[in-house]
N, C-alpha and C. Protein backbone atom coordinates (compact mmCIF):
# COMPACT_ATOMS: atom_id res chain seq x y z
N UNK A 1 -44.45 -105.04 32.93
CA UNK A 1 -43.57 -104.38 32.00
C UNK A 1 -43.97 -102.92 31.81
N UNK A 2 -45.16 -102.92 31.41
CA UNK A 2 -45.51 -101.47 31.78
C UNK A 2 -45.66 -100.41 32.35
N UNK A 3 -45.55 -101.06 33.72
CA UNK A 3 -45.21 -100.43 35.04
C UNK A 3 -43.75 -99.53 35.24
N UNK A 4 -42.93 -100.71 34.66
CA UNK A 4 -41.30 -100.58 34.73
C UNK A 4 -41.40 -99.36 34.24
N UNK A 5 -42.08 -99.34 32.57
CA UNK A 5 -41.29 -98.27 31.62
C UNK A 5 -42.14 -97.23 32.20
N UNK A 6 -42.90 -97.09 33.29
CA UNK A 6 -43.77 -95.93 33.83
C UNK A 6 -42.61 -95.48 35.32
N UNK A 7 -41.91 -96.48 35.61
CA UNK A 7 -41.63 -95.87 36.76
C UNK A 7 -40.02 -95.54 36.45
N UNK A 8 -39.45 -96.18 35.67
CA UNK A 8 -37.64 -95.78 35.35
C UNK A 8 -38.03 -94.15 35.03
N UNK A 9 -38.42 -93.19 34.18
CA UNK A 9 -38.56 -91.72 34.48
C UNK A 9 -38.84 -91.14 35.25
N UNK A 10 -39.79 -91.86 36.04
CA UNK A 10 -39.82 -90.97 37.31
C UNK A 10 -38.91 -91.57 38.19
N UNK A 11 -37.97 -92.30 38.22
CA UNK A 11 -37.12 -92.42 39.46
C UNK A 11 -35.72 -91.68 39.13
N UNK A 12 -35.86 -91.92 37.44
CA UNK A 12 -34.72 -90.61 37.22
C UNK A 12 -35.19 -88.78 37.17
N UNK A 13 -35.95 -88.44 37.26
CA UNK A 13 -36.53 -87.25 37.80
C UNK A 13 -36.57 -86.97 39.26
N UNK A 14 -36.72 -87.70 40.06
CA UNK A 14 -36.56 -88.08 41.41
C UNK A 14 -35.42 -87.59 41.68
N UNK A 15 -34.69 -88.42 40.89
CA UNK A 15 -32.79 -88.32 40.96
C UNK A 15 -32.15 -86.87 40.60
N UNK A 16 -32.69 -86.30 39.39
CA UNK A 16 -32.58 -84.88 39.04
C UNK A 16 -32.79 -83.96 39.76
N UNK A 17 -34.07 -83.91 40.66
CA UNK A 17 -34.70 -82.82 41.30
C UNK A 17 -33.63 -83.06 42.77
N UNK A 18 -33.40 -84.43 42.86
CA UNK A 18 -32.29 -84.30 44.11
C UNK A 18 -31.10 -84.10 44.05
N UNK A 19 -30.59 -83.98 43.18
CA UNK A 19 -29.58 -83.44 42.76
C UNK A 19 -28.88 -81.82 43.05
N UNK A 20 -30.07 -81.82 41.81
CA UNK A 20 -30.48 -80.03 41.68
C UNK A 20 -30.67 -79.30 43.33
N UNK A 21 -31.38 -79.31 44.08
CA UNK A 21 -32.03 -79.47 45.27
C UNK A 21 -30.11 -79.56 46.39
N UNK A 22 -29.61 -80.39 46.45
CA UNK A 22 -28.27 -80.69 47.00
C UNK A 22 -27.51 -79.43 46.35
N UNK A 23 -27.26 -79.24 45.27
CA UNK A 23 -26.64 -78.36 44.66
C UNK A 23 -26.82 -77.06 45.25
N UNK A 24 -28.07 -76.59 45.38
CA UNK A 24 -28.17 -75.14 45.55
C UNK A 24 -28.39 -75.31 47.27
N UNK A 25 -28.84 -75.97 47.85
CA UNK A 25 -28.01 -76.15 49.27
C UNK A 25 -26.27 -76.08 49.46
N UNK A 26 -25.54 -76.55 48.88
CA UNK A 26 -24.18 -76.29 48.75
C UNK A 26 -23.82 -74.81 48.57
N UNK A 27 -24.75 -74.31 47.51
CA UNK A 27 -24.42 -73.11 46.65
C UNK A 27 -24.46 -71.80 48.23
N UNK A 28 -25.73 -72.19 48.76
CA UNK A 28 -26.25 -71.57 49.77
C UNK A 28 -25.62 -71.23 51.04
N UNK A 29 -25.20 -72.53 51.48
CA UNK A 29 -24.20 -72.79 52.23
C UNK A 29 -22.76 -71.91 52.15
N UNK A 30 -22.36 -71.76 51.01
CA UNK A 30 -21.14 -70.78 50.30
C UNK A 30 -21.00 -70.01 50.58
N UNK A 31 -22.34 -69.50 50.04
CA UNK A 31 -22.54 -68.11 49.89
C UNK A 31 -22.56 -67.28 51.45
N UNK A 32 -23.26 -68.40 52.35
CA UNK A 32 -23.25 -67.94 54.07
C UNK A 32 -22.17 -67.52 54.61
N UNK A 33 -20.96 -68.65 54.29
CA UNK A 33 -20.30 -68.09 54.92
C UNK A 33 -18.51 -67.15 54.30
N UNK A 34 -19.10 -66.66 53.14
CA UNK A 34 -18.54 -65.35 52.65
C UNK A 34 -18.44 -64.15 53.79
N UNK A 35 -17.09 -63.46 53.67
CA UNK A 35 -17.01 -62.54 54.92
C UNK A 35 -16.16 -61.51 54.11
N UNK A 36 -16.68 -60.26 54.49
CA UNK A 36 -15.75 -58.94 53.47
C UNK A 36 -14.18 -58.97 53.78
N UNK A 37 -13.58 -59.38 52.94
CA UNK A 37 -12.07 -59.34 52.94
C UNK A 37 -11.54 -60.80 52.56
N UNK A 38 -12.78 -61.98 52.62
CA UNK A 38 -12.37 -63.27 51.63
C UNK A 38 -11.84 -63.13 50.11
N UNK A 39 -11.27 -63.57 49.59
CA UNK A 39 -11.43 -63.97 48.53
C UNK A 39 -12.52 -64.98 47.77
N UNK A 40 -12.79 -64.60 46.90
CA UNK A 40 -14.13 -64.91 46.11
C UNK A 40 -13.98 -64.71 44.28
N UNK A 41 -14.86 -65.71 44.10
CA UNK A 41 -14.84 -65.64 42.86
C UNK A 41 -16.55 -65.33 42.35
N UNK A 42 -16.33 -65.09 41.02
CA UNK A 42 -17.57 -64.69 40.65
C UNK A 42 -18.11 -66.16 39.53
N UNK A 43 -19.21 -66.39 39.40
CA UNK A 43 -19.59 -67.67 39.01
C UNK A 43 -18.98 -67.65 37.01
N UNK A 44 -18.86 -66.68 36.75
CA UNK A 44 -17.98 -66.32 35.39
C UNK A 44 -16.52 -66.44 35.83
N UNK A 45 -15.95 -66.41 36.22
CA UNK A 45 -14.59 -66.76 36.52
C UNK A 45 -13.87 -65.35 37.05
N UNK A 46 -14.21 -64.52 37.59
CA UNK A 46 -13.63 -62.99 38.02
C UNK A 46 -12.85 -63.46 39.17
N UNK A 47 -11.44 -62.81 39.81
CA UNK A 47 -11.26 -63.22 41.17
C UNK A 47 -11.02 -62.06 41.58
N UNK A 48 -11.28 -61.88 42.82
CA UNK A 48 -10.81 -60.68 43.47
C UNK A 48 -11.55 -60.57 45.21
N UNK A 49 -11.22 -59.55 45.84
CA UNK A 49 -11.75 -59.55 47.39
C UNK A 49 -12.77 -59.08 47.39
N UNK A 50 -13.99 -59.39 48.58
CA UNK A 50 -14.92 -58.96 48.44
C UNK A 50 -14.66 -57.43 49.75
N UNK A 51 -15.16 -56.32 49.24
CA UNK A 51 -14.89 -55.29 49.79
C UNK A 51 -16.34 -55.20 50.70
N UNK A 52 -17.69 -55.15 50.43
CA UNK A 52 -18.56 -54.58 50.39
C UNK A 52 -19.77 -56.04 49.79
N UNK A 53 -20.66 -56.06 50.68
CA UNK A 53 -21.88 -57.11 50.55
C UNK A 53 -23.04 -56.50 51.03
N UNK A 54 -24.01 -56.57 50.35
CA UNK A 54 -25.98 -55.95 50.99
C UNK A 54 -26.85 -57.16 50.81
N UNK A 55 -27.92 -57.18 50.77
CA UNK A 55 -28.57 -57.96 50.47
C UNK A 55 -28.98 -58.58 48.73
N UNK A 56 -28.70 -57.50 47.97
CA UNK A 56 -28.47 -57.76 46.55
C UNK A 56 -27.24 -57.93 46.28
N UNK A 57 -26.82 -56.96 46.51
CA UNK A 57 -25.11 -56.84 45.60
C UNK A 57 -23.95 -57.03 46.02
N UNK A 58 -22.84 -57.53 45.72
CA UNK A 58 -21.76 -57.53 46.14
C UNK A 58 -20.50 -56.76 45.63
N UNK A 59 -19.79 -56.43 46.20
CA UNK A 59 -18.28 -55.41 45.46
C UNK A 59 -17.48 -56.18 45.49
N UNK A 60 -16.70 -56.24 44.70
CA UNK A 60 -15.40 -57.00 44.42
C UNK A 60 -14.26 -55.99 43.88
N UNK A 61 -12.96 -55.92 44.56
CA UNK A 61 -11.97 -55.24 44.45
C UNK A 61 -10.79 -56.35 43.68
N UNK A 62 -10.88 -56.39 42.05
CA UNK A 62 -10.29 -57.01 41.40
C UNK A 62 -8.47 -56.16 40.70
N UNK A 63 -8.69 -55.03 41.67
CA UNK A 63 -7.26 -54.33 41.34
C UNK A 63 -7.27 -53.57 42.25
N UNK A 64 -6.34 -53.52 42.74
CA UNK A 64 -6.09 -51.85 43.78
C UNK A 64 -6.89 -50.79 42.91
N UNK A 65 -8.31 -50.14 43.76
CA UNK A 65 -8.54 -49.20 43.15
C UNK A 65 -10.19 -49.32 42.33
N UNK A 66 -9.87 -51.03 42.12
CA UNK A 66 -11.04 -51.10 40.83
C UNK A 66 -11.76 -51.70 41.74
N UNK A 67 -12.82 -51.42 41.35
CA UNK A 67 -14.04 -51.86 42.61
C UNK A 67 -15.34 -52.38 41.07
N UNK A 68 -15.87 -53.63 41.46
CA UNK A 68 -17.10 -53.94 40.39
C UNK A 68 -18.19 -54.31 41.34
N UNK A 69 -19.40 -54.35 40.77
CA UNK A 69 -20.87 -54.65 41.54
C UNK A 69 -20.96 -56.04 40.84
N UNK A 70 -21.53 -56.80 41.71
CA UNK A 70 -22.09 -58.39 41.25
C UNK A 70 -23.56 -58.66 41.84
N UNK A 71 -24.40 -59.15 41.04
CA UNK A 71 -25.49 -59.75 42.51
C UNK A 71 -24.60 -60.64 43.22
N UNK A 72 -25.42 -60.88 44.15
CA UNK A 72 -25.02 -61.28 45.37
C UNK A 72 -25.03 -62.97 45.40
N UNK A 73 -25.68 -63.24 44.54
CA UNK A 73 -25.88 -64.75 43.66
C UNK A 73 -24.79 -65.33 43.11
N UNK A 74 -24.17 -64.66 42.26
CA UNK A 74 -22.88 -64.40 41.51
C UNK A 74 -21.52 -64.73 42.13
N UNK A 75 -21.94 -64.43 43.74
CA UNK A 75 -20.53 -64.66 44.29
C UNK A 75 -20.52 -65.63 45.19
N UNK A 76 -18.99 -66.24 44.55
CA UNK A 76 -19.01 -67.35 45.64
C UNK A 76 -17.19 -67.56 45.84
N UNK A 77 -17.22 -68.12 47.46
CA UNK A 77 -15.70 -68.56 47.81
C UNK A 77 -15.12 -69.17 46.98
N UNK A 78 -13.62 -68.38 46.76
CA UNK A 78 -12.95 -68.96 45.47
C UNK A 78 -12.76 -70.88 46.14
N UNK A 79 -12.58 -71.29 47.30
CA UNK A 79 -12.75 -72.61 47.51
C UNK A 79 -13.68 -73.51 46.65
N UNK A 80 -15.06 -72.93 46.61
CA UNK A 80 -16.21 -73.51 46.12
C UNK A 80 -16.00 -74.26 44.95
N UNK A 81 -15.07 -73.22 43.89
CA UNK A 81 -15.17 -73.16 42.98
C UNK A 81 -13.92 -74.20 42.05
N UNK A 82 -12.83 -74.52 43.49
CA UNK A 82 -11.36 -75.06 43.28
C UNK A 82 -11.86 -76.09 44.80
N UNK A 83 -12.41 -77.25 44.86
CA UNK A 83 -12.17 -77.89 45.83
C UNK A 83 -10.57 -78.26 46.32
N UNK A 84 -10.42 -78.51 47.24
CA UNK A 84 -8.96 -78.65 47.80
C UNK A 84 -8.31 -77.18 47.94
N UNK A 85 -8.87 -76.04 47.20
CA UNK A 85 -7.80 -74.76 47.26
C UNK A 85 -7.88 -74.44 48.48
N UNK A 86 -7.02 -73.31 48.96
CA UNK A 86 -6.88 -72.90 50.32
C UNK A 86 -7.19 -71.44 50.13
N UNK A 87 -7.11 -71.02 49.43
CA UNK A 87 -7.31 -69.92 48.97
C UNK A 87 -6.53 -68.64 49.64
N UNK A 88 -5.42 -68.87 49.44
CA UNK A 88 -4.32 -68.13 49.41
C UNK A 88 -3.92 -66.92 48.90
N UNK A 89 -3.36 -65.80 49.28
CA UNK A 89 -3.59 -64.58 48.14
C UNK A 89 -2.72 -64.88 47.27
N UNK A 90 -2.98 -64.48 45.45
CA UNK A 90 -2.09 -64.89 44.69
C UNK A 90 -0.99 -63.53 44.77
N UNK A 91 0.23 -63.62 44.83
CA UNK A 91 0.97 -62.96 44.67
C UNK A 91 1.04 -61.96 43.73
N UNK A 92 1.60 -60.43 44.03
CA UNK A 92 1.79 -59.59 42.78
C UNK A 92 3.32 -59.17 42.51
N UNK A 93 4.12 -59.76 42.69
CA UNK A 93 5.68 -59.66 42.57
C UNK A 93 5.84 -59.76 40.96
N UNK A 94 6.64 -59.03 40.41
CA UNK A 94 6.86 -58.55 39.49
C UNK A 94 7.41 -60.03 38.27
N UNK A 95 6.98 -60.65 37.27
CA UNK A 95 8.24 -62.14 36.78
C UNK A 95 9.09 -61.46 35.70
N UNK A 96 10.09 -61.14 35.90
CA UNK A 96 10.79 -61.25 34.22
C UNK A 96 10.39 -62.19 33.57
N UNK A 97 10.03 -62.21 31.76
CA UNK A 97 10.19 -62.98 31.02
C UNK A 97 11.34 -63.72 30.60
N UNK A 98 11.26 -64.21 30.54
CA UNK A 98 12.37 -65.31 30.23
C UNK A 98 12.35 -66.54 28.73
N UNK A 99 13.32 -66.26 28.06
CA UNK A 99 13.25 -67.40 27.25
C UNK A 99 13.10 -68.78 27.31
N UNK A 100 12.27 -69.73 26.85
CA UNK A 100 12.53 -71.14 27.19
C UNK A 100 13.48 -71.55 27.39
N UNK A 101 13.61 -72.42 28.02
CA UNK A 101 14.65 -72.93 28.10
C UNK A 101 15.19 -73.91 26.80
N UNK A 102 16.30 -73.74 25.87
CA UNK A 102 16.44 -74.58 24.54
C UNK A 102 16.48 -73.76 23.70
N UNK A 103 15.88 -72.57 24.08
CA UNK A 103 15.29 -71.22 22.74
C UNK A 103 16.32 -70.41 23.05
N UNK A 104 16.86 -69.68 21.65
CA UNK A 104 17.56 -68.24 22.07
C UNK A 104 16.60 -67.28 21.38
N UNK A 105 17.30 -66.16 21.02
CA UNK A 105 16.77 -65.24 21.11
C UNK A 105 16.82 -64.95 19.44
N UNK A 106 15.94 -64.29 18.90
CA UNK A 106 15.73 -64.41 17.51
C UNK A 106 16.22 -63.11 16.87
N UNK A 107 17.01 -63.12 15.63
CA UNK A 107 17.97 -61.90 15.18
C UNK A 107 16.51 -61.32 14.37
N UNK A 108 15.93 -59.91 14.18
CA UNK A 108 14.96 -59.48 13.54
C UNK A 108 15.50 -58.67 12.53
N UNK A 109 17.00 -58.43 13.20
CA UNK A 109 17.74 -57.64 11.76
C UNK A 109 18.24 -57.90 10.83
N UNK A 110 17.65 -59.05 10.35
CA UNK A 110 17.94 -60.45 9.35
C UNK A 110 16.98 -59.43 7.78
N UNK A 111 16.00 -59.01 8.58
CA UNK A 111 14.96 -58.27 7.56
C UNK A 111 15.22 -56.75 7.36
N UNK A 112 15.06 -56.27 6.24
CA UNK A 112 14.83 -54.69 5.68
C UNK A 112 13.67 -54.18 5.05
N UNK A 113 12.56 -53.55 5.46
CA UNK A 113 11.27 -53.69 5.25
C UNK A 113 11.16 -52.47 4.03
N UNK A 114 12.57 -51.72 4.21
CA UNK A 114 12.89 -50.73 3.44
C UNK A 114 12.81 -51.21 1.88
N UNK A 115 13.49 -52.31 1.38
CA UNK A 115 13.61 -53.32 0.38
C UNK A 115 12.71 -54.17 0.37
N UNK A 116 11.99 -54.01 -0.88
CA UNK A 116 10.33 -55.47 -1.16
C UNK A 116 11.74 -56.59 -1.62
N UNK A 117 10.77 -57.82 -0.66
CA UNK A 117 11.31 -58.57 -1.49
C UNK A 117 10.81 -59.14 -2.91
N UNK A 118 11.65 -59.42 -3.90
CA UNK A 118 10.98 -59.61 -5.24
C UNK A 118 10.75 -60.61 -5.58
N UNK A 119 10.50 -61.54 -4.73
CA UNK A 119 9.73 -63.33 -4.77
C UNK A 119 8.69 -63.13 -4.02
N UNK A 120 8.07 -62.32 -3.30
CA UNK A 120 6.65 -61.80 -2.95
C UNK A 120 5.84 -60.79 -3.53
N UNK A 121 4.75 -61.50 -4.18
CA UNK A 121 4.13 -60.38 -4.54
C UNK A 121 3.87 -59.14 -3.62
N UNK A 122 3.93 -57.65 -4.65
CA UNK A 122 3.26 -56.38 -4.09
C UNK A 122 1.75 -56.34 -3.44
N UNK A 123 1.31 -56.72 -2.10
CA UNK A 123 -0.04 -56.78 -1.95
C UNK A 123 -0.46 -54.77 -1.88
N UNK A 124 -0.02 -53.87 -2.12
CA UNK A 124 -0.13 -52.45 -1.34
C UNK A 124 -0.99 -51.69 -2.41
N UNK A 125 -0.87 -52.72 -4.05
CA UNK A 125 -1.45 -52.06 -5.52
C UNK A 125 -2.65 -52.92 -5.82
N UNK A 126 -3.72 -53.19 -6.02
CA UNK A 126 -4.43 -53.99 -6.27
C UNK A 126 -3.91 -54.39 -7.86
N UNK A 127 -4.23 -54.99 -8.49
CA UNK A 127 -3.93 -55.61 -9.64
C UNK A 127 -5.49 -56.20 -10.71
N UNK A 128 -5.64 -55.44 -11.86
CA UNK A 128 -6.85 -55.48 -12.76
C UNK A 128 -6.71 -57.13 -13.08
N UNK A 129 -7.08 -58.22 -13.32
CA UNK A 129 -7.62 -59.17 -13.62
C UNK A 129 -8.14 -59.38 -15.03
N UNK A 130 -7.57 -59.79 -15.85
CA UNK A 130 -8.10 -60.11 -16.97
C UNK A 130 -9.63 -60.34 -17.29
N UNK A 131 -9.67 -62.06 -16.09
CA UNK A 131 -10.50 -62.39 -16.08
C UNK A 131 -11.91 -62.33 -15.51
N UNK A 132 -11.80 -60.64 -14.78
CA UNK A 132 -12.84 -60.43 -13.90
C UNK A 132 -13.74 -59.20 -14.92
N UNK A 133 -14.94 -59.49 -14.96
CA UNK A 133 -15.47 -58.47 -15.73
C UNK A 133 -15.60 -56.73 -15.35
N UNK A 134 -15.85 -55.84 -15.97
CA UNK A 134 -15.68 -54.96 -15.87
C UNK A 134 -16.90 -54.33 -14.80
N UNK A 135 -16.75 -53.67 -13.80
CA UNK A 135 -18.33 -53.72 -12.74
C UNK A 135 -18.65 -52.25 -12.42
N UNK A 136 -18.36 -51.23 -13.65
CA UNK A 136 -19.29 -50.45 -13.62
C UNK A 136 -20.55 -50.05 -13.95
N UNK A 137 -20.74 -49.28 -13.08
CA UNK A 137 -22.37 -49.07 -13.15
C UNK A 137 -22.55 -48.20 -14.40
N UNK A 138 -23.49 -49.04 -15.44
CA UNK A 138 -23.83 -48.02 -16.50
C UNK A 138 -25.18 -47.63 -16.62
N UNK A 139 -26.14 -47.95 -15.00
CA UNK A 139 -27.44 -47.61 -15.08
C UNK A 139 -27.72 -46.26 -14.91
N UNK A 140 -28.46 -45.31 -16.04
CA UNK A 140 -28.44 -43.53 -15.57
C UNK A 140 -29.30 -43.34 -14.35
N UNK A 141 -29.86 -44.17 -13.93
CA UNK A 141 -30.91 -44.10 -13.02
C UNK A 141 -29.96 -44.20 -11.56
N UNK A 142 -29.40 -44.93 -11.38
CA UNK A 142 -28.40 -44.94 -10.14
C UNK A 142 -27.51 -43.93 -10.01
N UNK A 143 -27.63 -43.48 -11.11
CA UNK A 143 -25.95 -42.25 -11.11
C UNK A 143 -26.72 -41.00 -10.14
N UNK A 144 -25.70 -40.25 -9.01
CA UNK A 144 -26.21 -39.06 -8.56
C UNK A 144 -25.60 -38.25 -9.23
């Protein structure tokens, strides 16, 4: 019995370190075969192309124009990160908004901001309080 409760932690530590161990082989693997002009993501969620890779750092072109530095750790194939994705460029074509569908469109000239209404209080005046005591300072020592 004693044995048992000596060896169930270490066979789940075993299990952890192989885990861990598989993981950053995967990670590694990723990272290999990244090529300037993939798409890539950054392990924070950034997407964009990779322009530029060294042995530390990587560039990522997340807008026409905008260029950011990452370590080189940091980046990985947007695949990695979306198993099954293909990783496709996402489109930049312009969407009109559009109303739901069920929804129209809401009249705003219903309101006159010109006119308070007089079932809402004035918040713009503060208002003295009966019940709040009076909180000036009558110490001469504080006064400048």
């Amino acid at each position: 019995m004693g044995t048992l409760l000596f060896l169930i932690p270490l066979v789940l530590l075993a299990w952890l370190f192989w885990q861990q161990r598989r993981r950053q082989q995967q990670m590694a693997k990723a990272q290999s075969e990244i090529t300037i002009g993939s798409e890539v993501s950054t392990t924070s969620g950034l997407l964009g192309t990779l322009v530029a890779m060294d042995d530390e750092i990587g560039t990522i072109e997340v807008s026409p124009g905008v260029q950011l530095r990452f370590d080189r750790r940091a980046i990985v194939p947007r695949t990695q990160l979306r198993p099954g994705a293909t990783g496709a460029a996402v489109t930049t074509e312009p969407v009109e908004d559009q109303p739901a569908a069920g929804q129209g469109t809401t009249d705003l000239s219903k309101t006159n901001p010109s006119k308070p209404d007089p079932s809402k209080p004035d918040l713009s005046k503060p208002e003295a309080s009966p019940s709040e005591p009076d909180r000036r300072d009558d110490n001469p020592e504080t006064k400048a």
